[in-house]
Protein backbone atom coordinates (compact mmCIF):
# COMPACT_ATOMS: atom_id res chain seq x y z
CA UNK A 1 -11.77 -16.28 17.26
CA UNK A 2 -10.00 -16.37 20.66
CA UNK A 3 -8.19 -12.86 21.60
CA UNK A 4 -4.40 -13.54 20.35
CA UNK A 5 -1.57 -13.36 23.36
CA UNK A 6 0.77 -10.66 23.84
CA UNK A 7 3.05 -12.33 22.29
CA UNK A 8 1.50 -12.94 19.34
CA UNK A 9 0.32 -9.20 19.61
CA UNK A 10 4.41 -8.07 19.38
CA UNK A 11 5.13 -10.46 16.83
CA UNK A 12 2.55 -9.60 14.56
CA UNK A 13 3.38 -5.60 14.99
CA UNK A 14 7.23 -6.17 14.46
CA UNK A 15 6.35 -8.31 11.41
CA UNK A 16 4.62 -5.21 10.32
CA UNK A 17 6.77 -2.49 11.44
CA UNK A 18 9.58 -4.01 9.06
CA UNK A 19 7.19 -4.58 6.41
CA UNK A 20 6.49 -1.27 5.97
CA UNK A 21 9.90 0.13 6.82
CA UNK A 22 12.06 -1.60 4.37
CA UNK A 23 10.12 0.24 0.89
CA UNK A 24 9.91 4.16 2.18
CA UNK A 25 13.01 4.63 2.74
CA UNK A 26 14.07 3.95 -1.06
CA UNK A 27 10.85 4.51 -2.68
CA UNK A 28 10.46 7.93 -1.35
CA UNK A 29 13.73 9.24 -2.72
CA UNK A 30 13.47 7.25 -6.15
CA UNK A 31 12.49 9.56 -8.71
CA UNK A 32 15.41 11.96 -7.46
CA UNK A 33 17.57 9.47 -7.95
CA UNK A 34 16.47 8.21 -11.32
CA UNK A 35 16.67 11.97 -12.66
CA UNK A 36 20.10 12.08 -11.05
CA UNK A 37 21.14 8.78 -13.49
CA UNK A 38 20.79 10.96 -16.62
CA UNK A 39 20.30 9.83 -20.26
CA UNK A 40 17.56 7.94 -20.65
CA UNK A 41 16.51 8.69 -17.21
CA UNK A 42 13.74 10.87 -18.69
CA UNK A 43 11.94 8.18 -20.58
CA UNK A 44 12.23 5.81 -18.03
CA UNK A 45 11.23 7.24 -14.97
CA UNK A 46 7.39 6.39 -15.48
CA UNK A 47 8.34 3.03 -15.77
CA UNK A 48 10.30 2.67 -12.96
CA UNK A 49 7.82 4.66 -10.82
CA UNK A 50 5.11 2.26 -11.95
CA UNK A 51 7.28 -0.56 -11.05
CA UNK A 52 4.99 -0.95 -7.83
CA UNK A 53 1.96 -1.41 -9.50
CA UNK A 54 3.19 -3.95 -11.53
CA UNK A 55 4.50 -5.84 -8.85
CA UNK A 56 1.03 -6.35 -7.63
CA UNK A 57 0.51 -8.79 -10.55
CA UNK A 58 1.95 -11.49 -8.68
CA UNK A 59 -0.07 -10.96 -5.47
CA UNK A 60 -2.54 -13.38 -6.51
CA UNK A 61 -0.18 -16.14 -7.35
CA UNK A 62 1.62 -15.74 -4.06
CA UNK A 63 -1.46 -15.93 -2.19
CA UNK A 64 -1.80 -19.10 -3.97
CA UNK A 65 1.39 -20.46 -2.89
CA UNK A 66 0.64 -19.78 1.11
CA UNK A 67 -3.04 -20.96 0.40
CA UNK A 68 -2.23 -24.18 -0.47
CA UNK A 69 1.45 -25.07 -0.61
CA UNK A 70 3.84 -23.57 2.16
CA UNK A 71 3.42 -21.69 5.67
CA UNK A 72 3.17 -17.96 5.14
CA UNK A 73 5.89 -16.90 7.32
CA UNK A 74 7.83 -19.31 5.05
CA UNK A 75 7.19 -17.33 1.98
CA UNK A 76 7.32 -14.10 3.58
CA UNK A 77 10.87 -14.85 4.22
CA UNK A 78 11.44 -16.48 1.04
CA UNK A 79 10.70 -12.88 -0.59
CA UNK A 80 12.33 -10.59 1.55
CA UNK A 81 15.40 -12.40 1.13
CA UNK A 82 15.01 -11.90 -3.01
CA UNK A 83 13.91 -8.42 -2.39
CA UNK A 84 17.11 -7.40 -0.24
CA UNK A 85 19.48 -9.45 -3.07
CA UNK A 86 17.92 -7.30 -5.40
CA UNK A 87 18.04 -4.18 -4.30
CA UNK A 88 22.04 -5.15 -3.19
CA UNK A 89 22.37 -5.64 -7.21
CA UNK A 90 19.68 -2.79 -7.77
CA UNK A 91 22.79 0.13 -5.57
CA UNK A 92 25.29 -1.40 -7.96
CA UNK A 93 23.20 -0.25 -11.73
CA UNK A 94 23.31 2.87 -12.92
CA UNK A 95 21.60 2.02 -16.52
CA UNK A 96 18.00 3.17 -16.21
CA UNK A 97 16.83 0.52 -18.10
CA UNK A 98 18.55 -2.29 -16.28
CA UNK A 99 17.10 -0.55 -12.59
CA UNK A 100 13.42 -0.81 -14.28
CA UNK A 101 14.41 -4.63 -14.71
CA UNK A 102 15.58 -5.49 -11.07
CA UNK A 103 13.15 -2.90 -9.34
CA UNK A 104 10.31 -4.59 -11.15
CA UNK A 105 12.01 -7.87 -9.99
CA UNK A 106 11.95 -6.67 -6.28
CA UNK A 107 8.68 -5.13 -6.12
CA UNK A 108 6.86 -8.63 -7.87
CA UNK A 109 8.56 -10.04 -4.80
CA UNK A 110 7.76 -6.83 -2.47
CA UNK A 111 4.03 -5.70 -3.01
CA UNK A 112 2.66 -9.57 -2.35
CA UNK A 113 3.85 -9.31 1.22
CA UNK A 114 1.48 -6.38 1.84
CA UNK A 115 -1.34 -9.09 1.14
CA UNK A 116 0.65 -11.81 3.08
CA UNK A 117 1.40 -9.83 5.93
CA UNK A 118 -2.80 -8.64 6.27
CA UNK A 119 -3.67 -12.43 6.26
CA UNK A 120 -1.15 -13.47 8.74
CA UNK A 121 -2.17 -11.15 11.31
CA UNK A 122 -6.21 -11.88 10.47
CA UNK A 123 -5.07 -15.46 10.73
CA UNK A 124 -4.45 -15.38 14.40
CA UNK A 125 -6.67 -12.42 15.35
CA UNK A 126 -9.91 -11.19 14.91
CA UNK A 127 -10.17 -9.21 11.74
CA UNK A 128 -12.10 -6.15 13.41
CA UNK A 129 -8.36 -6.11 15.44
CA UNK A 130 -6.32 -5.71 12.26
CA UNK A 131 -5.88 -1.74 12.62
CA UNK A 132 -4.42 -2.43 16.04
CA UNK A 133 -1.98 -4.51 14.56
CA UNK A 134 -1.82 -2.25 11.08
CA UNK A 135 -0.93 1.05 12.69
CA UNK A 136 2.69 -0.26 13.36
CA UNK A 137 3.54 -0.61 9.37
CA UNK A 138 2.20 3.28 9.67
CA UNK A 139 5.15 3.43 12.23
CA UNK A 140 7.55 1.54 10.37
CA UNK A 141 7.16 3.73 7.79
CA UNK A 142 7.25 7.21 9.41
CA UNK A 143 10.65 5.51 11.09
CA UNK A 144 12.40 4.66 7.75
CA UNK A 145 13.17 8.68 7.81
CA UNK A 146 15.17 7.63 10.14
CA UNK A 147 17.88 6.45 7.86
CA UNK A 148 18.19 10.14 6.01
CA UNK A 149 18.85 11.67 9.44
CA UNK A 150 21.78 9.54 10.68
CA UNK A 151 22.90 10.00 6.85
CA UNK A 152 22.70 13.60 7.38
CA UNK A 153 23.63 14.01 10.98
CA UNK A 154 25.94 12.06 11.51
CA UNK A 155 27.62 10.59 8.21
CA UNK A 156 27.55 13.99 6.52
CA UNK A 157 25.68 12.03 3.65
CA UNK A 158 22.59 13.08 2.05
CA UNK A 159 21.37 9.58 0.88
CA UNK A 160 18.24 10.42 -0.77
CA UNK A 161 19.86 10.79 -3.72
CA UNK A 162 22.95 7.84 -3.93
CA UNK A 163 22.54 4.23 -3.99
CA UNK A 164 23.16 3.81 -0.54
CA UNK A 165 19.23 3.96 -0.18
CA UNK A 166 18.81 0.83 -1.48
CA UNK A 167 21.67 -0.83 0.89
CA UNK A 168 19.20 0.60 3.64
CA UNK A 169 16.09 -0.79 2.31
CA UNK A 170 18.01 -4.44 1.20
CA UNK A 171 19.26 -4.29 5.38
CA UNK A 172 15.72 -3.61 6.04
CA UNK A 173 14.41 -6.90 3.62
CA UNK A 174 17.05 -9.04 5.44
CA UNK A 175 15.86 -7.90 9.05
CA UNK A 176 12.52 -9.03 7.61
CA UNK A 177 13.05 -12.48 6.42
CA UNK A 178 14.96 -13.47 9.66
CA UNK A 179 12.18 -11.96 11.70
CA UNK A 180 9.71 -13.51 9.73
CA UNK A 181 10.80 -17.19 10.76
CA UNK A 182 9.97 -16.28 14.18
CA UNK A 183 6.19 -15.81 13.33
CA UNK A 184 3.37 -17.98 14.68
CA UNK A 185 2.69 -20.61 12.53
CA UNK A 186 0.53 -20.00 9.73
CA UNK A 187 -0.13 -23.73 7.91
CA UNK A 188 -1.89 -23.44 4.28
CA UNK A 189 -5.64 -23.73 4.88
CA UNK A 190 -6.09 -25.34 1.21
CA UNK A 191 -2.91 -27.82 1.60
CA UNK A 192 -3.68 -31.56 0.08
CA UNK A 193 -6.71 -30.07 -1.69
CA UNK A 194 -6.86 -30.86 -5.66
CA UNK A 195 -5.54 -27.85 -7.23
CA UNK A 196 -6.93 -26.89 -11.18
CA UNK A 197 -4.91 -24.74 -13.73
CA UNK A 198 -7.00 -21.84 -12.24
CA UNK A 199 -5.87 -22.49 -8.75
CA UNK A 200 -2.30 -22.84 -9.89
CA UNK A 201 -1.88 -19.60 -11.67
CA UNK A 202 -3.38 -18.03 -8.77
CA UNK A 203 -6.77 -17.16 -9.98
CA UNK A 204 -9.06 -18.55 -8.16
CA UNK A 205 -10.32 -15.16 -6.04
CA UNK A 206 -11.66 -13.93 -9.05
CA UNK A 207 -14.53 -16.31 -8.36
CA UNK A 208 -15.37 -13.79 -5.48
CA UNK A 209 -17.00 -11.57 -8.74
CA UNK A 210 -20.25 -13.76 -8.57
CA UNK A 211 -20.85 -11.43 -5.35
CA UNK A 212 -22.38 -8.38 -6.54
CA UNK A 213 -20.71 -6.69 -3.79
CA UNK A 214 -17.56 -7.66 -4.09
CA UNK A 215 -17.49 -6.64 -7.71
CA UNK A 216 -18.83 -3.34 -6.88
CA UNK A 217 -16.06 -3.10 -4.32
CA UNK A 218 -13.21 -3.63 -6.77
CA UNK A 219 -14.83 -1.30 -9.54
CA UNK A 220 -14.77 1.71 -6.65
CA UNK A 221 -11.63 0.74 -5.08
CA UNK A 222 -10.08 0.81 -8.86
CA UNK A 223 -11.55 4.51 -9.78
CA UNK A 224 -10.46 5.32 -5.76
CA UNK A 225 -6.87 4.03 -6.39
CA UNK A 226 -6.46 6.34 -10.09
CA UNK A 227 -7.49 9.21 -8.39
CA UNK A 228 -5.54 8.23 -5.18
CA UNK A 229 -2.32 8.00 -7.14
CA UNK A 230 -2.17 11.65 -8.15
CA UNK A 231 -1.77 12.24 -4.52
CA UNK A 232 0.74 9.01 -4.37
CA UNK A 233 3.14 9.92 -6.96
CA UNK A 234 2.90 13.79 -8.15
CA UNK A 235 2.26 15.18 -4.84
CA UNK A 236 5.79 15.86 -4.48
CA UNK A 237 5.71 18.21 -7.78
CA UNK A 238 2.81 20.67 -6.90
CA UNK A 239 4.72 20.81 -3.28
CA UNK A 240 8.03 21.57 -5.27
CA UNK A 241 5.62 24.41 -7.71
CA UNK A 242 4.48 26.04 -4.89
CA UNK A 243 7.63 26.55 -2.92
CA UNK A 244 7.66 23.56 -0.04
CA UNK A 245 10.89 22.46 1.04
CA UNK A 246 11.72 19.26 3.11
CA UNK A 247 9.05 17.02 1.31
CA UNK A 248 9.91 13.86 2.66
CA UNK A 249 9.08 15.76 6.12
CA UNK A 250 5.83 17.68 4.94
CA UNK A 251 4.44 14.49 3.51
CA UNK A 252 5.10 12.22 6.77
CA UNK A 253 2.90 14.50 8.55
CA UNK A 254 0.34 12.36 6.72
CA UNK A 255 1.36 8.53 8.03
CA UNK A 256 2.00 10.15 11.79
CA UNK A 257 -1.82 11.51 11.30
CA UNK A 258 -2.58 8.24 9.76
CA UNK A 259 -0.53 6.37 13.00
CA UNK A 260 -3.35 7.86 15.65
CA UNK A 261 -6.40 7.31 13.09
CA UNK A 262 -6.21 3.74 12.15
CA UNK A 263 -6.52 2.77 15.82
CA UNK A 264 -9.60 4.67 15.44
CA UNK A 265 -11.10 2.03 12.13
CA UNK A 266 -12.55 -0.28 14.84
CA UNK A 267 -14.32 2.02 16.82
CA UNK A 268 -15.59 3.22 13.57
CA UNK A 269 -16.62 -0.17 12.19
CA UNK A 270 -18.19 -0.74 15.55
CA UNK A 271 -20.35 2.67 15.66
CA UNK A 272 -21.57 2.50 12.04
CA UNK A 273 -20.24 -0.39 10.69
CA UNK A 274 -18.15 -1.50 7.84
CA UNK A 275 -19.80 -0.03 4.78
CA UNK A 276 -20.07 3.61 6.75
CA UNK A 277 -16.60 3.47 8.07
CA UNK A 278 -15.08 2.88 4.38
CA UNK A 279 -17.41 5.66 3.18
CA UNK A 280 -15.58 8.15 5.86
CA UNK A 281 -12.36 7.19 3.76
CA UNK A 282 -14.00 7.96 0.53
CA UNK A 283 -15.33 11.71 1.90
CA UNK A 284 -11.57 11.99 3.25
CA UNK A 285 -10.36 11.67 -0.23
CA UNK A 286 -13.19 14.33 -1.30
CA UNK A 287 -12.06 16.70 1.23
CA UNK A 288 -7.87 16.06 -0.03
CA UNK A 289 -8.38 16.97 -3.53
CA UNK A 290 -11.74 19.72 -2.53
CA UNK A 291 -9.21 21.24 -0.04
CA UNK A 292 -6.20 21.28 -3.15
CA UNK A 293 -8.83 22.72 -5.71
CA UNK A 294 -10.04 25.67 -3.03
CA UNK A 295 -6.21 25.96 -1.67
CA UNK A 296 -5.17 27.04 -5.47
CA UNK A 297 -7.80 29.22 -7.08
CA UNK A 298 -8.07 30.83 -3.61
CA UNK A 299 -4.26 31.18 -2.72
CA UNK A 300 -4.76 29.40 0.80
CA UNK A 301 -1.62 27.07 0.66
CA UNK A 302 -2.63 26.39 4.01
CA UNK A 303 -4.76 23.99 2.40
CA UNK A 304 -2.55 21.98 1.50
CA UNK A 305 -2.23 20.66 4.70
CA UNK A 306 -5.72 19.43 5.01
CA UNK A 307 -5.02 17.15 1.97
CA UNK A 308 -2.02 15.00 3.64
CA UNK A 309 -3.55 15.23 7.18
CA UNK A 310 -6.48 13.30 6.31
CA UNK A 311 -4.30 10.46 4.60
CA UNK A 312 -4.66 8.51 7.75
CA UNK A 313 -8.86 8.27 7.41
CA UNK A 314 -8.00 7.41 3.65
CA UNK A 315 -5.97 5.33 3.85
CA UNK A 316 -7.01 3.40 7.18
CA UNK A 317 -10.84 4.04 6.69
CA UNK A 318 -11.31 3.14 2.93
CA UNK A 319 -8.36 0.89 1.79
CA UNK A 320 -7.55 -0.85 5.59
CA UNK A 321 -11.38 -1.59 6.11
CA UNK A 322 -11.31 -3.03 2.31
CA UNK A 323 -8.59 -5.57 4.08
CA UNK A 324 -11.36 -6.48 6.27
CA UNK A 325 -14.32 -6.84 4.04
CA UNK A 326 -12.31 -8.91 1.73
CA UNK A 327 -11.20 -11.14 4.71
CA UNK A 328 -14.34 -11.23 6.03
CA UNK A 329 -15.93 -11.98 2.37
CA UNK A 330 -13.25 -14.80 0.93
CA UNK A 331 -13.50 -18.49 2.31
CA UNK A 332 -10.65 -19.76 4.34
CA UNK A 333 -8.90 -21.34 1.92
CA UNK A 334 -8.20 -18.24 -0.36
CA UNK A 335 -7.70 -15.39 2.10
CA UNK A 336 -4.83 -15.30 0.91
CA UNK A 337 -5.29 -15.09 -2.30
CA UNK A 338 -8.19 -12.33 -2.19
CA UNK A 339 -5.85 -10.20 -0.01
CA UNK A 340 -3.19 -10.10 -2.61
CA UNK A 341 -5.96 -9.93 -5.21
CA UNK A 342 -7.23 -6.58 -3.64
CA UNK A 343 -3.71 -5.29 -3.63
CA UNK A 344 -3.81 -6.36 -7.46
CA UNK A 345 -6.90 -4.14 -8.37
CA UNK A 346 -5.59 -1.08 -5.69
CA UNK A 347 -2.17 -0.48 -5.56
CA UNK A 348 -1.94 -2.64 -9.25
CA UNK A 349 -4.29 -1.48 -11.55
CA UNK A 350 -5.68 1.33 -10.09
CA UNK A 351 -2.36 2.77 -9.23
CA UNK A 352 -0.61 1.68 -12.82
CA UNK A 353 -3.49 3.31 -14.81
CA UNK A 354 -3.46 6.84 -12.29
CA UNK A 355 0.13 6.87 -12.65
CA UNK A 356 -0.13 7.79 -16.47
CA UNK A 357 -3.45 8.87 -16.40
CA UNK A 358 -2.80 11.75 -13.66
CA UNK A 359 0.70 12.69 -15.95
CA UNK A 360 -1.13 13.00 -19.14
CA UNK A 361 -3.20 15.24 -17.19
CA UNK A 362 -0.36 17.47 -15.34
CA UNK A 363 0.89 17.83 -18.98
CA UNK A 364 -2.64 18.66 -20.38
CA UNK A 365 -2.48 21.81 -18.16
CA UNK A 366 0.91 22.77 -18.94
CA UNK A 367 1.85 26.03 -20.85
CA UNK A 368 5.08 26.98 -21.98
CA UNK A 369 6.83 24.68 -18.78
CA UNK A 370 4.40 25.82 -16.21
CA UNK A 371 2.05 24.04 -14.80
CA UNK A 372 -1.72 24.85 -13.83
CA UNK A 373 -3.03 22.79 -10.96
CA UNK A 374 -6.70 23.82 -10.76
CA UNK A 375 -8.00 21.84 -13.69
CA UNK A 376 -6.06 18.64 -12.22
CA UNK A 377 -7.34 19.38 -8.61
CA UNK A 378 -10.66 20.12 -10.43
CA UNK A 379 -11.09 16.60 -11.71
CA UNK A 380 -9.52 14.23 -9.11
CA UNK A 381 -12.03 15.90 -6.94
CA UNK A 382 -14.81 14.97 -9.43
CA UNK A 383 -13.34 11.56 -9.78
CA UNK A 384 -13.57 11.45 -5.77
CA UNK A 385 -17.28 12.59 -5.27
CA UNK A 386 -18.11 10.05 -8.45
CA UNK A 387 -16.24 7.13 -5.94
CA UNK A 388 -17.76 8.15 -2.89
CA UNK A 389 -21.54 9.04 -4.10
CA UNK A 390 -21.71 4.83 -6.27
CA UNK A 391 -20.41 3.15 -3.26
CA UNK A 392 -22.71 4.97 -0.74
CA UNK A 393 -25.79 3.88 -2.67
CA UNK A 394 -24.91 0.81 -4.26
CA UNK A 395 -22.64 -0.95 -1.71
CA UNK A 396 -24.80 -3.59 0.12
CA UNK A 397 -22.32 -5.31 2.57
CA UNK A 398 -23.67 -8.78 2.81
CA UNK A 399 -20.24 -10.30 5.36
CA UNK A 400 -20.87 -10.25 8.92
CA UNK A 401 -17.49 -10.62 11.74
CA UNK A 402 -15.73 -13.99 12.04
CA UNK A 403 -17.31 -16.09 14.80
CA UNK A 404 -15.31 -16.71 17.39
CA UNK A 405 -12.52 -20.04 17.08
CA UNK A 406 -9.13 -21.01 18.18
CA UNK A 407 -6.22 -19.47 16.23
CA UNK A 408 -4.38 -21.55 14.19
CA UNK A 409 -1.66 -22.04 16.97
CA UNK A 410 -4.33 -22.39 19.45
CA UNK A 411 -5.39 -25.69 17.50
CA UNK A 412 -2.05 -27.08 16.63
């Protein structure tokens, strides 16, 4: 594939700059808010925290839609604008129940765009490129903290915890659908081709499984993901237990480490290649929950430092290279798909099952309202060596790098 323009280079970033900036500065402050509701808040906080994961479950279908039916910037902009009216109706609720409703409503329109927005950049540049490109959602979302510092500084509003977050993040959605009209043009590689009921419900990556590499991938990336999501969602408590104040803060450290290592992916991919560069994220996850486990039964909080510093190699090493395998691996006419099917088995069902996995286990170790992090740094560690140690010896990465051909709006 042909290097893309500068142009294309800006557009691209900005796309994902926005992308990334419209959830943070919401999702972040969520559960303070739910708890905040009161009555039922309790119960329903799981679900509403979990309402990302099951917004993956119409990645797939999605992917389907810009495979074969309509330009992806087309759809891109089609959800943002439903994700921005929904979070407008979202600042409005105050029912927990009802919020689960139209947050689950905005993320099944929110977490496809994470797969949309990975094939629209590997669309018109090479795939071995996409950190370049990637790095500026990191940005987008370090920025969205923006937003609680004009609040604070100069509205005399703390935010985090009213429902003027989501009239941030909806502002955010809106700036994103407009923007996203302005994209190159990315035509459905599958248009005019006979669709079956498998291709309409969105199913068809899961014919990427006859791959025994592939399969493995998902299985790994699925145990990563549980054990990820203790990090994801219930870091914020052990900060809390231990004392930590400005969280939002303490736990950006971790995307502006992340900003500076996922221009480092293709140097990586290109020194040891893909397989070795996605096994650095999986020994960075080791290390997090290693460093949490030796940080409490030795007292070194300090340690706790080491765990959201090497987010970046995490997450750009292990899930970001994933983005490129599976692009690499799926035919043209279901990139798409398989990049919203990846986000399905990640941030979907890996993420849903760690979310109540990893509190079953926080409330395992709790005695008399106190609880004992050891045992749950003890086995997301173990869950993280078991991760790294199968795909390390049974991984056999079979895709080579796209050859080189005219971006889409090269050829039109």
């Amino acid at each position: 594939m042909a290097s893309m323009s500068l142009d294309t280079r800006i557009r691209l970033s900005v796309m994902m700059f926005l992308q990334y900036m419209m959830l943070p500065v919401w999702w972040i402050p969520l559960a303070a808010y739910v708890v905040g509701l009161g009555g039922t808040a309790g119960f329903w906080k799981p679900w509403i925290m979990s309402s990302m994961a099951l917004g993956c479950l119409a990645s797939p279908l999605i992917g389907m839609f810009a495979d074969r039916h309509f330009a992806s910037q087309h759809v891109l902009a089609g959800l943002n604008l439903t994700a921005g009216v929904l979070l407008l109706v979202a600042a409005n609720i105050s029912n927990p129940a009802m919020l689960f409703v139209v947050l689950l409503l905005a993320m099944l329109c929110y977490m496809p765009t994470w797969g949309l927005t990975s094939s629209v950049s590997m669309a018109h540049s090479p795939a071995e490129k996409f950190p370049q490109i990637r790095v500026f959602g990191s940005i987008g979302w370090v920025a969205a903290g923006a937003f609680s510092l004009v609040g604070l500084y100069l509205m005399k509003v703390e935010i985090d915890k009213t429902p003027i977050i989501f009239y941030c993040g909806a502002g955010t959605a809106f700036a994103g659908a407009i923007f996203s009209l302005f994209l190159p043009h990315t035509p459905p590689p599958a248009k005019g081709q006979k669709a079956s009921v498998v291709d309409v419900l969105g199913l068809r990556a899961f014919s990427l499984f006859k791959h025994a590499d592939f399969t493995l991938y998902v299985l790994v990336s699925i145990l990563v993901s549980v054990a990820f999501s203790m990090y994801w969602s219930y870091f914020s408590e052990y900060l809390t237990d231990k004392g930590f104040t400005l969280l939002t803060f303490t736990t950006n450290l971790g995307q502006v480490a992340e900003m500076l290592l996922m221009l480092a992916v293709p140097l990586a991919i290109a020194k040891v290649g893909l397989k070795w560069a996605m096994v650095i994220g999986l020994l960075a996850q080791l290390a997090r929950y290693g460093s949490l486990y030796l940080g409490e039964i030795s007292g070194a909080l300090a340690l706790s430092y080491v765990a959201i510093l090497v987010h970046g190699l995490i997450f750009g090493f292990f899930f970001v290279g994933g983005q490129i395998y599976v692009d690499r691996r799926a035919p043209k006419e279901m990139k798409a798909q398989a990049q919203g099917f990846m986000f399905l088995a990640t941030f979907g069902v890996g993420l849903l099952i760690g979310n109540f996995l990893c509190a079953w286990l926080i409330d395992a170790y709790k005695v008399n309202g106190v609880r004992h992090w050891e045992p749950v740094w003890m086995w997301t560690t173990v869950a993280s060596a078991v991760a790294m140690v199968l795909f390390a010896l049974l991984f056999h990465d079979k895709t080579k790098p796209a050859e080189e051909q005219p971006a889409p709006e090269a050829a039109a």
